[in-house]
PDB file of N, CA and C in Angstrom:
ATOM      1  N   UNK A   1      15.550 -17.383   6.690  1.00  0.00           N
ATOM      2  CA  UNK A   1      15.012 -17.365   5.345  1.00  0.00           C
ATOM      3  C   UNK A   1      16.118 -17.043   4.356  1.00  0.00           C
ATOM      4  N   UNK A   2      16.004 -18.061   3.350  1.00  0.00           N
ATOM      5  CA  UNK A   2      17.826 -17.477   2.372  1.00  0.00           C
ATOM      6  C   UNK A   2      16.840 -16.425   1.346  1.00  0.00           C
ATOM      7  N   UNK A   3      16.012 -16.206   0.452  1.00  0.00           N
ATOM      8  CA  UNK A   3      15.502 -15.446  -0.339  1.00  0.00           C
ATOM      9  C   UNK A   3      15.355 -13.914  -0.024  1.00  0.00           C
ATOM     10  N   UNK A   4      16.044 -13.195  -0.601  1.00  0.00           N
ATOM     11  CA  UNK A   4      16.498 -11.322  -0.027  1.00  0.00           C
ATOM     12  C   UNK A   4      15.806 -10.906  -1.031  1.00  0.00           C
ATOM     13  N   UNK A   5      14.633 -10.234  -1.315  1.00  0.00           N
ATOM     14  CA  UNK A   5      14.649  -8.782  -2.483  1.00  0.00           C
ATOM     15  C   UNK A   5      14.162  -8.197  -2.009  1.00  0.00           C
ATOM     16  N   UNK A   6      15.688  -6.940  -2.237  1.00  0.00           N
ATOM     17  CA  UNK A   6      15.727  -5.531  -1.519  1.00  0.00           C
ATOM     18  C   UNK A   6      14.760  -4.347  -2.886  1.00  0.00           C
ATOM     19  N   UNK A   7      13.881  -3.703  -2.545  1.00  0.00           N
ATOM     20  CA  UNK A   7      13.233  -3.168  -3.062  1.00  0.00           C
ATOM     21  C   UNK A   7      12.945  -1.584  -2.347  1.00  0.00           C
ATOM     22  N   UNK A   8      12.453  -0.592  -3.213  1.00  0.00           N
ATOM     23  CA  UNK A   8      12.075   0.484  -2.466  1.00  0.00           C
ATOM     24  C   UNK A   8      10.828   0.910  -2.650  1.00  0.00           C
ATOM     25  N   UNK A   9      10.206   1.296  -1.069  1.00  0.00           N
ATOM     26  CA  UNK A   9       8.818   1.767  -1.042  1.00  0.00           C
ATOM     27  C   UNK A   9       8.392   2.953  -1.791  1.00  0.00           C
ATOM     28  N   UNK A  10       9.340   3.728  -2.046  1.00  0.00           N
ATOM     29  CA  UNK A  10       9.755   5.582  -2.293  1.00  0.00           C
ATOM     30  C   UNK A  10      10.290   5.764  -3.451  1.00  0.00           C
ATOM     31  N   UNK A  11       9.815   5.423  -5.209  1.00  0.00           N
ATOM     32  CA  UNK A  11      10.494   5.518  -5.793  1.00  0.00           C
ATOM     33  C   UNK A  11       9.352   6.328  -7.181  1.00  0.00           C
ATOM     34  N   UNK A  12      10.212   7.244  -8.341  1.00  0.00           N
ATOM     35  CA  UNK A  12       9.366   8.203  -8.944  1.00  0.00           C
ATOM     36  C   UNK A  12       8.994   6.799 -10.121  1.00  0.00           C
ATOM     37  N   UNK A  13       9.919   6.316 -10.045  1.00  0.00           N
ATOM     38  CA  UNK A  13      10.045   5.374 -11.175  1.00  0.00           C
ATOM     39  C   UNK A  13       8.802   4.523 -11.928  1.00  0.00           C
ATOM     40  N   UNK A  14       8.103   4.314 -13.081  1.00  0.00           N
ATOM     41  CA  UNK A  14       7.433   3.744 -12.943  1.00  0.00           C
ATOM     42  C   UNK A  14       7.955   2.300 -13.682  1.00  0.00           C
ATOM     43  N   UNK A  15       8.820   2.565 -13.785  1.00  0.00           N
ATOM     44  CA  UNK A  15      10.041   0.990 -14.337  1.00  0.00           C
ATOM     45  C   UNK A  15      10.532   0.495 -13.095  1.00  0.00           C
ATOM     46  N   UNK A  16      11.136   1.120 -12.080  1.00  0.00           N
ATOM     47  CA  UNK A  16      11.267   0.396 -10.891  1.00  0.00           C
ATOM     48  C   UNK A  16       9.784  -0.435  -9.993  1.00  0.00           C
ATOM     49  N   UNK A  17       9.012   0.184 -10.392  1.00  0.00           N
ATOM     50  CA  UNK A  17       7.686  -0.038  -9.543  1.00  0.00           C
ATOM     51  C   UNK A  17       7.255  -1.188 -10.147  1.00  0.00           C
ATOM     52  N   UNK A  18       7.640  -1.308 -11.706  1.00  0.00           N
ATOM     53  CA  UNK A  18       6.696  -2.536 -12.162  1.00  0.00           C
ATOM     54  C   UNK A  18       7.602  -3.597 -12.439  1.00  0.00           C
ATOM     55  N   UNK A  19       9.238  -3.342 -12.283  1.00  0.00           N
ATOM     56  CA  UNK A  19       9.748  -4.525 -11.848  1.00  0.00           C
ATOM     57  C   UNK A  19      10.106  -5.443 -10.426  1.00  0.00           C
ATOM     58  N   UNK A  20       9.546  -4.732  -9.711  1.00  0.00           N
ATOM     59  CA  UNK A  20       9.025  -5.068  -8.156  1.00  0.00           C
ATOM     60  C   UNK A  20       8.168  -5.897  -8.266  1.00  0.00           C
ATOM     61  N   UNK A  21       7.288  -5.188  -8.837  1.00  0.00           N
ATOM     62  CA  UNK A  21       5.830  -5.952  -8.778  1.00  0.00           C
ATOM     63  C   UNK A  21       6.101  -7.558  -9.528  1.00  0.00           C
ATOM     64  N   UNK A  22       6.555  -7.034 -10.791  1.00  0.00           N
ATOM     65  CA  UNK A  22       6.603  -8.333 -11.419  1.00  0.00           C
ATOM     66  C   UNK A  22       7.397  -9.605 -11.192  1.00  0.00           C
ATOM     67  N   UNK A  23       8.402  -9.338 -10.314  1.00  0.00           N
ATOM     68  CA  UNK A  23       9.674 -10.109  -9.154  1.00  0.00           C
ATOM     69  C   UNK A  23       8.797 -10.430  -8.204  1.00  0.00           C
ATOM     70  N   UNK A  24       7.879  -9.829  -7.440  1.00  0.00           N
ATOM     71  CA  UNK A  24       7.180 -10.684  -6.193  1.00  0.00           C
ATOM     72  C   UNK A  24       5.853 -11.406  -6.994  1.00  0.00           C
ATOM     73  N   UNK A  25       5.439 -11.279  -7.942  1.00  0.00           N
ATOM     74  CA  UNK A  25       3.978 -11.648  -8.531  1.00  0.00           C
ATOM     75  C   UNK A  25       4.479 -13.116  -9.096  1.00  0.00           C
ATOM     76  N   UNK A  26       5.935 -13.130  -9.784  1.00  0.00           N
ATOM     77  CA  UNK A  26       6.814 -15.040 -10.258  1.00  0.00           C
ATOM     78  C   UNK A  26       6.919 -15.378  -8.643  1.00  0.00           C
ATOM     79  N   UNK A  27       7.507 -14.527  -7.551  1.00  0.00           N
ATOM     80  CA  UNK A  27       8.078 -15.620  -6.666  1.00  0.00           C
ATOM     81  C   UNK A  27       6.955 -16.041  -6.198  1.00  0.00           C
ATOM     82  N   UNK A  28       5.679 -15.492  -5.827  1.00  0.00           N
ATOM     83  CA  UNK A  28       4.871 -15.590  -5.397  1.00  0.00           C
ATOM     84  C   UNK A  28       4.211 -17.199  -6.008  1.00  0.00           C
ATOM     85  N   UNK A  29       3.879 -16.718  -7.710  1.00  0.00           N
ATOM     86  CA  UNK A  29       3.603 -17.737  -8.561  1.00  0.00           C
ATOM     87  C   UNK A  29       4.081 -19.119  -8.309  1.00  0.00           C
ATOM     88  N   UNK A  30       5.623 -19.089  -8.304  1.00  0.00           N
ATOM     89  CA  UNK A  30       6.373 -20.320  -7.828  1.00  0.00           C
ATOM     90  C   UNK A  30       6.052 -20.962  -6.812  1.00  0.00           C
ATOM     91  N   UNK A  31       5.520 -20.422  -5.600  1.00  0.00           N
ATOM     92  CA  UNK A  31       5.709 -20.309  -3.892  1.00  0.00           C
ATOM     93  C   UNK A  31       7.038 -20.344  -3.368  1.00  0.00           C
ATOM     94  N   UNK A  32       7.855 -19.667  -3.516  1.00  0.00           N
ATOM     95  CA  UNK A  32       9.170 -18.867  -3.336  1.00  0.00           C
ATOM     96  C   UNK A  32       9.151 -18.390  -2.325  1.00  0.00           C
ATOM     97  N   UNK A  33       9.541 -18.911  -0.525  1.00  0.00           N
ATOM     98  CA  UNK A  33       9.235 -17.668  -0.220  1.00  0.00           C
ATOM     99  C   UNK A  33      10.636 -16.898   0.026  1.00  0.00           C
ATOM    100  N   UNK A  34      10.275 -15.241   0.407  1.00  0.00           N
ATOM    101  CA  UNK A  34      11.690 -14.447   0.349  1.00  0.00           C
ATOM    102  C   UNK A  34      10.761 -13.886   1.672  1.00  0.00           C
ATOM    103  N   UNK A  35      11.945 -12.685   1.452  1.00  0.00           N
ATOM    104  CA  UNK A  35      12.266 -11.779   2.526  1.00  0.00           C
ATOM    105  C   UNK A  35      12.549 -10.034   1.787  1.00  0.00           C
ATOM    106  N   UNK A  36      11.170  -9.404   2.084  1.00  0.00           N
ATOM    107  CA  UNK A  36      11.330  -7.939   1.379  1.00  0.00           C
ATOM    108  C   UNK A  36      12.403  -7.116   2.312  1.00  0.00           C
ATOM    109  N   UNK A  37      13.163  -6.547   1.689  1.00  0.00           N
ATOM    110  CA  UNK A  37      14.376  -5.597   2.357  1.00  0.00           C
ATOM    111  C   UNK A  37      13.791  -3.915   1.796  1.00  0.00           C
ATOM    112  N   UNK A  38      13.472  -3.101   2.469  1.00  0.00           N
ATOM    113  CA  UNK A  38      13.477  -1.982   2.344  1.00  0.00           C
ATOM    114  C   UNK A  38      14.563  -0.809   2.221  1.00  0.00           C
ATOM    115  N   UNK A  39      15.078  -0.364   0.881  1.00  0.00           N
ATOM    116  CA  UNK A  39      15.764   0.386   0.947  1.00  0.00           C
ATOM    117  C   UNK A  39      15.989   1.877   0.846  1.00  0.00           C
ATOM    118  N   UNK A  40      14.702   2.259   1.370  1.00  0.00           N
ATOM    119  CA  UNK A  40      14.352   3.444   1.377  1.00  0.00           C
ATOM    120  C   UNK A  40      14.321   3.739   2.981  1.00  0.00           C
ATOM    121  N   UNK A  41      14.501   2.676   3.530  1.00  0.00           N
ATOM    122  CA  UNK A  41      14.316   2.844   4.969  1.00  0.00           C
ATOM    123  C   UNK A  41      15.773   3.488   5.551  1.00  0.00           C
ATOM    124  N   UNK A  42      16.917   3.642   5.050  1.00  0.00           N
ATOM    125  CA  UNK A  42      17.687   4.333   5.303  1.00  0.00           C
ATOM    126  C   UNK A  42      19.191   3.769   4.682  1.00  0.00           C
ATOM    127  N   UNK A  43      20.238   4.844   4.346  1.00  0.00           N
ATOM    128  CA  UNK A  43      21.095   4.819   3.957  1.00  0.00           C
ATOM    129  C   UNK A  43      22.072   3.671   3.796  1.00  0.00           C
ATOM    130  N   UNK A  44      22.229   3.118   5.191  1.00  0.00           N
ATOM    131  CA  UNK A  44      23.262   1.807   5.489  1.00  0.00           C
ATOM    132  C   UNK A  44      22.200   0.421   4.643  1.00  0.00           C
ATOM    133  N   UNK A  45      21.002   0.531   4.704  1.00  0.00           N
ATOM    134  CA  UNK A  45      20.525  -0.523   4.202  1.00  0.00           C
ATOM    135  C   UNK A  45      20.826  -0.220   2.073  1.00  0.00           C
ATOM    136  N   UNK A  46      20.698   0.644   1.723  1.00  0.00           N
ATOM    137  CA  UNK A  46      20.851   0.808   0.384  1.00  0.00           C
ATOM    138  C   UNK A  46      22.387   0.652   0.066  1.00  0.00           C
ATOM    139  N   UNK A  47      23.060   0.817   1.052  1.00  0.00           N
ATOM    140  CA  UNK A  47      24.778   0.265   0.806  1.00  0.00           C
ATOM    141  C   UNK A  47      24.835  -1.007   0.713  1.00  0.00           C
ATOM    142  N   UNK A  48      24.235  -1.570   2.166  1.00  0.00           N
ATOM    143  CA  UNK A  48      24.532  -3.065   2.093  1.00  0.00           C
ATOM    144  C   UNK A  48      24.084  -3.659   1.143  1.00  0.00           C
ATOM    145  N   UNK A  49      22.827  -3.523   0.028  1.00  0.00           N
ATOM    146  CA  UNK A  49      22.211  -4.284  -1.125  1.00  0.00           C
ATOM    147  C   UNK A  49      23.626  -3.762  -2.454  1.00  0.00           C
ATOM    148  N   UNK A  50      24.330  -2.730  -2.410  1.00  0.00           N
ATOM    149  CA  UNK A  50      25.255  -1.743  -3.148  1.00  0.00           C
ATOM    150  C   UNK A  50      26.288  -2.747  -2.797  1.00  0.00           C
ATOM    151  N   UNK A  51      26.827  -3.071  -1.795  1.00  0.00           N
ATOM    152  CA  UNK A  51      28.278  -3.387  -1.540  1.00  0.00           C
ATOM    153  C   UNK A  51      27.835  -5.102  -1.573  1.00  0.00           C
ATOM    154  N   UNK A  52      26.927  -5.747  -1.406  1.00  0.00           N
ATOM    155  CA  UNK A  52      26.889  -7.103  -1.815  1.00  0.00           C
ATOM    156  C   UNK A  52      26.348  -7.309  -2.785  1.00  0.00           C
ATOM    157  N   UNK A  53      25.977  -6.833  -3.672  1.00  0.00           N
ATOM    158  CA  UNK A  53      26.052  -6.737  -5.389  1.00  0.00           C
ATOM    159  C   UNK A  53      27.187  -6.606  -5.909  1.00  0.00           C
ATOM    160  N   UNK A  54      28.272  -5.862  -5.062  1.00  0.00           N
ATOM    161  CA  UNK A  54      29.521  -5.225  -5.763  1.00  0.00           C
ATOM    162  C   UNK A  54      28.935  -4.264  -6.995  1.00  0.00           C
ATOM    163  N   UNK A  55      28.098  -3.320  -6.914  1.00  0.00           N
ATOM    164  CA  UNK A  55      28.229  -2.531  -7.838  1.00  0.00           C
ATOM    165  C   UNK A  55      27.278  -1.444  -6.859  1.00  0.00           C
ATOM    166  N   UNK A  56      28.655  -0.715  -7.486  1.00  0.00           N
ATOM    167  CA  UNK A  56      28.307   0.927  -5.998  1.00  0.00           C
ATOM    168  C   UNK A  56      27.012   1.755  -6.739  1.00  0.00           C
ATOM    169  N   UNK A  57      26.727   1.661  -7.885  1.00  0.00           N
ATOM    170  CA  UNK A  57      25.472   2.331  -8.261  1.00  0.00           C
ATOM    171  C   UNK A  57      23.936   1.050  -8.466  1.00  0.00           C
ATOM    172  N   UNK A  58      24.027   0.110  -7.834  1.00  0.00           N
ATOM    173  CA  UNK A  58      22.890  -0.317  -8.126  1.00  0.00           C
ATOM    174  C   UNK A  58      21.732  -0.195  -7.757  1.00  0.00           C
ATOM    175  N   UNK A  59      20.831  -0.249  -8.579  1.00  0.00           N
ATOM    176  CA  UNK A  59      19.226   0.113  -7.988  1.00  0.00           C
ATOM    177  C   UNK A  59      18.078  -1.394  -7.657  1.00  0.00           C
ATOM    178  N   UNK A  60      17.289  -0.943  -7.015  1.00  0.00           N
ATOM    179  CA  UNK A  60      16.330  -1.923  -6.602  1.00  0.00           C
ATOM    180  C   UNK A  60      15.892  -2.345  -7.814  1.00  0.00           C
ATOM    181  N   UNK A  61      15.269  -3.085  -8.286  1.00  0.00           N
ATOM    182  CA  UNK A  61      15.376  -4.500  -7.425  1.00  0.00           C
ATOM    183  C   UNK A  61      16.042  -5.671  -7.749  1.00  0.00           C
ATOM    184  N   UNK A  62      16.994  -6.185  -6.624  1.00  0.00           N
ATOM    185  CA  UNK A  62      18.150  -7.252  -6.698  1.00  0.00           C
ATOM    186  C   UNK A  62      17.797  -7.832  -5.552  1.00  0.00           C
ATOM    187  N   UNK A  63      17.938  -9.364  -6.380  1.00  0.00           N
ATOM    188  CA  UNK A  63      17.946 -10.622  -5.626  1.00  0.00           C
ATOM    189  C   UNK A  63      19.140 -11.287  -4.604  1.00  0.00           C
ATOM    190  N   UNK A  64      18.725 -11.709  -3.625  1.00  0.00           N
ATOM    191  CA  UNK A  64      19.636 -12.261  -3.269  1.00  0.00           C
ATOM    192  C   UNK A  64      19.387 -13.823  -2.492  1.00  0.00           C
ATOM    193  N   UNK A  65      20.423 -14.900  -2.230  1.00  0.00           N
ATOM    194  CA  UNK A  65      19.964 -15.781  -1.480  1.00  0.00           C
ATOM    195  C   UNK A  65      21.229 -15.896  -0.237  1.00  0.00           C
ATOM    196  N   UNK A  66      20.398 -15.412   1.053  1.00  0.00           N
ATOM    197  CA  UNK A  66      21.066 -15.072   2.331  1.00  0.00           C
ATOM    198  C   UNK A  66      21.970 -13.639   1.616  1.00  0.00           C
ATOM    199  N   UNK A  67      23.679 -14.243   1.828  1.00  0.00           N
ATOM    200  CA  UNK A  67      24.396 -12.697   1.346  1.00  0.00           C
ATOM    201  C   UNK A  67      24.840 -12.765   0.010  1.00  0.00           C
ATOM    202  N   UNK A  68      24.166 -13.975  -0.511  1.00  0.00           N
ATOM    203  CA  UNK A  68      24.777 -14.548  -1.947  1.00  0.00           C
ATOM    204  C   UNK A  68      23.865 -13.570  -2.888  1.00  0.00           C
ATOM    205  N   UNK A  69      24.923 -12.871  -3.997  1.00  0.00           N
ATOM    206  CA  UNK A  69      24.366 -11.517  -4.952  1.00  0.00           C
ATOM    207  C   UNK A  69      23.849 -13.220  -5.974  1.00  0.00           C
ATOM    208  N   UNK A  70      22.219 -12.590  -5.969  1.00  0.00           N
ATOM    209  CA  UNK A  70      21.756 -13.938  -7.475  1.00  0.00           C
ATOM    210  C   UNK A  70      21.879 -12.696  -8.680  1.00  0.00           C
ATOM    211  N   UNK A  71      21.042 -11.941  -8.728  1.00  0.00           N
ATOM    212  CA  UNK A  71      20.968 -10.840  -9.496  1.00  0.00           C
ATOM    213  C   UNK A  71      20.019  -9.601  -9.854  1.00  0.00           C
ATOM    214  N   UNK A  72      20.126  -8.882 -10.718  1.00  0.00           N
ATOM    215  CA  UNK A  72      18.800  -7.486 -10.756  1.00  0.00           C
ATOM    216  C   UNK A  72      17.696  -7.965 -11.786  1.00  0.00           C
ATOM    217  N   UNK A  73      16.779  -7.668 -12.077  1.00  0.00           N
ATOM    218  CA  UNK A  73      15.756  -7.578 -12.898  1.00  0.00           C
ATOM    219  C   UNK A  73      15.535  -8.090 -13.723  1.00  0.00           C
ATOM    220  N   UNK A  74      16.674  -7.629 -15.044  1.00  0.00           N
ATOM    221  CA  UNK A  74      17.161  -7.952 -16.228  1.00  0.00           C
ATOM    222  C   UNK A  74      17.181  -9.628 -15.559  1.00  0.00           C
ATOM    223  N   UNK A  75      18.463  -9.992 -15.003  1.00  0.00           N
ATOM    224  CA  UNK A  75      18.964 -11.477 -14.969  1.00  0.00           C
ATOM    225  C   UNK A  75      17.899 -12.360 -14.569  1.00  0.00           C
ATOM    226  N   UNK A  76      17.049 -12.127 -13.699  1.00  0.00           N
ATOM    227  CA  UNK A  76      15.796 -13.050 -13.187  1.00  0.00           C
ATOM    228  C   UNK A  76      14.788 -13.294 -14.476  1.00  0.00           C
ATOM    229  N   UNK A  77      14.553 -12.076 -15.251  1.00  0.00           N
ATOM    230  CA  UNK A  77      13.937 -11.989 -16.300  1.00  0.00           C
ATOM    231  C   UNK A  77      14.312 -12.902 -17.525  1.00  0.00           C
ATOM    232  N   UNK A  78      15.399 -13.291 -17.485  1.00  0.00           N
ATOM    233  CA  UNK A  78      16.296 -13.952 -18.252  1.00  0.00           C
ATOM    234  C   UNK A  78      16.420 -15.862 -17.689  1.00  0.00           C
ATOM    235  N   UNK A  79      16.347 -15.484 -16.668  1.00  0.00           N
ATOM    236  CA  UNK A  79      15.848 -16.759 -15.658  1.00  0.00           C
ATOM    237  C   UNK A  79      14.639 -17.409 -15.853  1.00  0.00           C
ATOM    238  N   UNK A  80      13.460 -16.565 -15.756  1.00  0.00           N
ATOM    239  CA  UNK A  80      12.122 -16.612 -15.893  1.00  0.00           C
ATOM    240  C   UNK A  80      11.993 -17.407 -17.252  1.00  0.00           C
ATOM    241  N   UNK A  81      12.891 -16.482 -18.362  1.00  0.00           N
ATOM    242  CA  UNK A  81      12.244 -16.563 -19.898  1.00  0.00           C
ATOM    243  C   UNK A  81      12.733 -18.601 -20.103  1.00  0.00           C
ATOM    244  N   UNK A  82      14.186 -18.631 -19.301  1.00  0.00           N
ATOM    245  CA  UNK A  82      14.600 -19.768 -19.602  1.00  0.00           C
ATOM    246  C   UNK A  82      14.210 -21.096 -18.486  1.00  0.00           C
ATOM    247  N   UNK A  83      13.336 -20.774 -17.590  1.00  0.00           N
ATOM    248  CA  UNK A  83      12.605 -21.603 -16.728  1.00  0.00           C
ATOM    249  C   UNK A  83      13.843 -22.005 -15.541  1.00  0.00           C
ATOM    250  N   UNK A  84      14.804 -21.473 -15.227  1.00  0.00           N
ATOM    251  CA  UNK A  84      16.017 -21.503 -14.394  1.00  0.00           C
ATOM    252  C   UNK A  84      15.524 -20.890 -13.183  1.00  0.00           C
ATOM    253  N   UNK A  85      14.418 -20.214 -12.311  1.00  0.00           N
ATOM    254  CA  UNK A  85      14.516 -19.456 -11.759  1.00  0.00           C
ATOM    255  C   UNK A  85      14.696 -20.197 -10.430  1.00  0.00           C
ATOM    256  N   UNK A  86      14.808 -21.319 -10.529  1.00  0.00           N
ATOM    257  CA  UNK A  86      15.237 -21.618  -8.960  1.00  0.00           C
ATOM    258  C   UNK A  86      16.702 -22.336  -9.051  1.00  0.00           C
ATOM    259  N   UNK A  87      17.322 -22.523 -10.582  1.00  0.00           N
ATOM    260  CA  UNK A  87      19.099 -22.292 -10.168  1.00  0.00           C
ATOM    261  C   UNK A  87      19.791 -20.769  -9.750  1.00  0.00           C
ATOM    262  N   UNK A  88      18.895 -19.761 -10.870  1.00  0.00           N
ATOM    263  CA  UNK A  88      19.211 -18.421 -10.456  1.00  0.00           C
ATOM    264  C   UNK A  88      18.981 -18.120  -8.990  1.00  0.00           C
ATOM    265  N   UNK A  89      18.582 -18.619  -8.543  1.00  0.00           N
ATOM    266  CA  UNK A  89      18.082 -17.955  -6.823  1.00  0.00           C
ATOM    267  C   UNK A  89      19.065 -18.938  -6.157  1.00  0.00           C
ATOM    268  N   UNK A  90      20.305 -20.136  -6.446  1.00  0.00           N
ATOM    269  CA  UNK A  90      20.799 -20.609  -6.218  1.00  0.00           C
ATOM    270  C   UNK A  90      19.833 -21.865  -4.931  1.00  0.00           C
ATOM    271  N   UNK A  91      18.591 -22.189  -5.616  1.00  0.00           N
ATOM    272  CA  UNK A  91      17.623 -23.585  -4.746  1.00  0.00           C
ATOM    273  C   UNK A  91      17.821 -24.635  -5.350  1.00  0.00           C
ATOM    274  N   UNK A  92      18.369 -24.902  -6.429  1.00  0.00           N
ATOM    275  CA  UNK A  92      18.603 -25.980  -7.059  1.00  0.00           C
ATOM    276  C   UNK A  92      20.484 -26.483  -6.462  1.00  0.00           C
TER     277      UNK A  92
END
Protein backbone atom coordinates (compact mmCIF):
# COMPACT_ATOMS: atom_id res chain seq x y z
CA UNK A 1 0.00 0.00 0.00
CA UNK A 2 1.95 3.47 -0.95
CA UNK A 3 -0.57 5.86 1.24
CA UNK A 4 1.17 6.34 5.09
CA UNK A 5 -0.74 8.66 7.71
CA UNK A 6 1.08 8.41 10.76
CA UNK A 7 -1.26 9.68 13.42
CA UNK A 8 -1.60 9.36 17.27
CA UNK A 9 -4.14 7.45 19.30
CA UNK A 10 -2.89 9.38 22.72
CA UNK A 11 -3.03 12.92 22.18
CA UNK A 12 -4.41 16.08 24.73
CA UNK A 13 -4.78 18.00 21.63
CA UNK A 14 -7.98 18.91 20.40
CA UNK A 15 -6.31 20.45 17.06
CA UNK A 16 -4.41 17.31 16.56
CA UNK A 17 -7.58 15.16 16.98
CA UNK A 18 -9.59 17.13 14.49
CA UNK A 19 -6.94 17.22 11.97
CA UNK A 20 -6.84 13.42 11.93
CA UNK A 21 -10.19 13.21 11.65
CA UNK A 22 -10.50 15.60 8.93
CA UNK A 23 -7.33 13.84 6.79
CA UNK A 24 -9.10 10.35 7.01
CA UNK A 25 -12.89 11.78 6.49
CA UNK A 26 -11.18 13.60 2.45
CA UNK A 27 -9.21 10.33 1.97
CA UNK A 28 -11.96 8.41 2.76
CA UNK A 29 -14.31 10.89 0.62
CA UNK A 30 -11.93 10.43 -2.38
CA UNK A 31 -11.62 6.49 -1.87
CA UNK A 32 -7.93 6.90 -1.11
CA UNK A 33 -6.91 4.07 0.34
CA UNK A 34 -3.87 4.50 3.04
CA UNK A 35 -2.33 2.89 5.73
CA UNK A 36 -2.84 4.32 9.56
CA UNK A 37 0.71 4.36 11.33
CA UNK A 38 0.47 4.68 15.03
CA UNK A 39 2.73 6.85 16.75
CA UNK A 40 2.02 6.55 20.06
CA UNK A 41 2.74 2.99 19.81
CA UNK A 42 6.30 3.60 20.62
CA UNK A 43 9.31 5.72 20.29
CA UNK A 44 11.23 4.30 17.06
CA UNK A 45 7.91 4.62 15.22
CA UNK A 46 7.53 8.56 16.09
CA UNK A 47 11.29 8.94 14.82
CA UNK A 48 10.78 7.18 11.74
CA UNK A 49 7.58 9.62 10.71
CA UNK A 50 10.44 12.59 12.39
CA UNK A 51 13.43 11.47 10.33
CA UNK A 52 11.40 10.92 6.96
CA UNK A 53 9.80 14.24 7.15
CA UNK A 54 13.29 15.57 7.90
CA UNK A 55 12.02 17.66 10.59
CA UNK A 56 13.13 16.37 14.12
CA UNK A 57 10.13 18.13 15.84
CA UNK A 58 7.23 17.08 13.79
CA UNK A 59 3.84 16.20 14.96
CA UNK A 60 1.06 13.95 13.68
CA UNK A 61 -0.50 14.18 11.28
CA UNK A 62 1.85 13.71 8.11
CA UNK A 63 1.33 12.17 4.96
CA UNK A 64 3.23 10.03 3.25
CA UNK A 65 3.36 7.89 -0.08
CA UNK A 66 5.45 4.55 0.74
CA UNK A 67 8.81 6.55 2.30
CA UNK A 68 8.06 9.57 0.11
CA UNK A 69 7.47 12.79 2.87
CA UNK A 70 3.95 14.33 0.80
CA UNK A 71 3.25 16.54 3.79
CA UNK A 72 1.45 17.74 7.37
CA UNK A 73 -1.98 19.13 7.69
CA UNK A 74 -1.51 22.60 6.74
CA UNK A 75 -0.09 21.30 3.06
CA UNK A 76 -2.96 18.67 2.32
CA UNK A 77 -5.30 21.42 3.44
CA UNK A 78 -3.86 23.55 0.87
CA UNK A 79 -4.15 20.56 -1.54
CA UNK A 80 -7.74 19.99 -0.67
CA UNK A 81 -8.58 23.89 -1.02
CA UNK A 82 -6.81 23.68 -4.59
CA UNK A 83 -8.34 20.22 -5.71
CA UNK A 84 -4.50 18.72 -6.08
CA UNK A 85 -4.95 16.13 -3.54
CA UNK A 86 -3.96 13.29 -5.53
CA UNK A 87 -0.68 15.20 -7.07
CA UNK A 88 0.03 16.04 -3.35
CA UNK A 89 -0.10 12.34 -2.33
CA UNK A 90 2.19 11.99 -5.40
CA UNK A 91 -1.01 9.47 -7.53
CA UNK A 92 -1.04 11.59 -10.28
Amino acid sequence: MGIKLYYTTVTGSRTVKSQQAEMMRILDSKSIEYKLVDISQGEEVRDEMRNKSGNPTAVPPQLFNEDQYCGNYEMFSEAVESDSVEQFLKLA
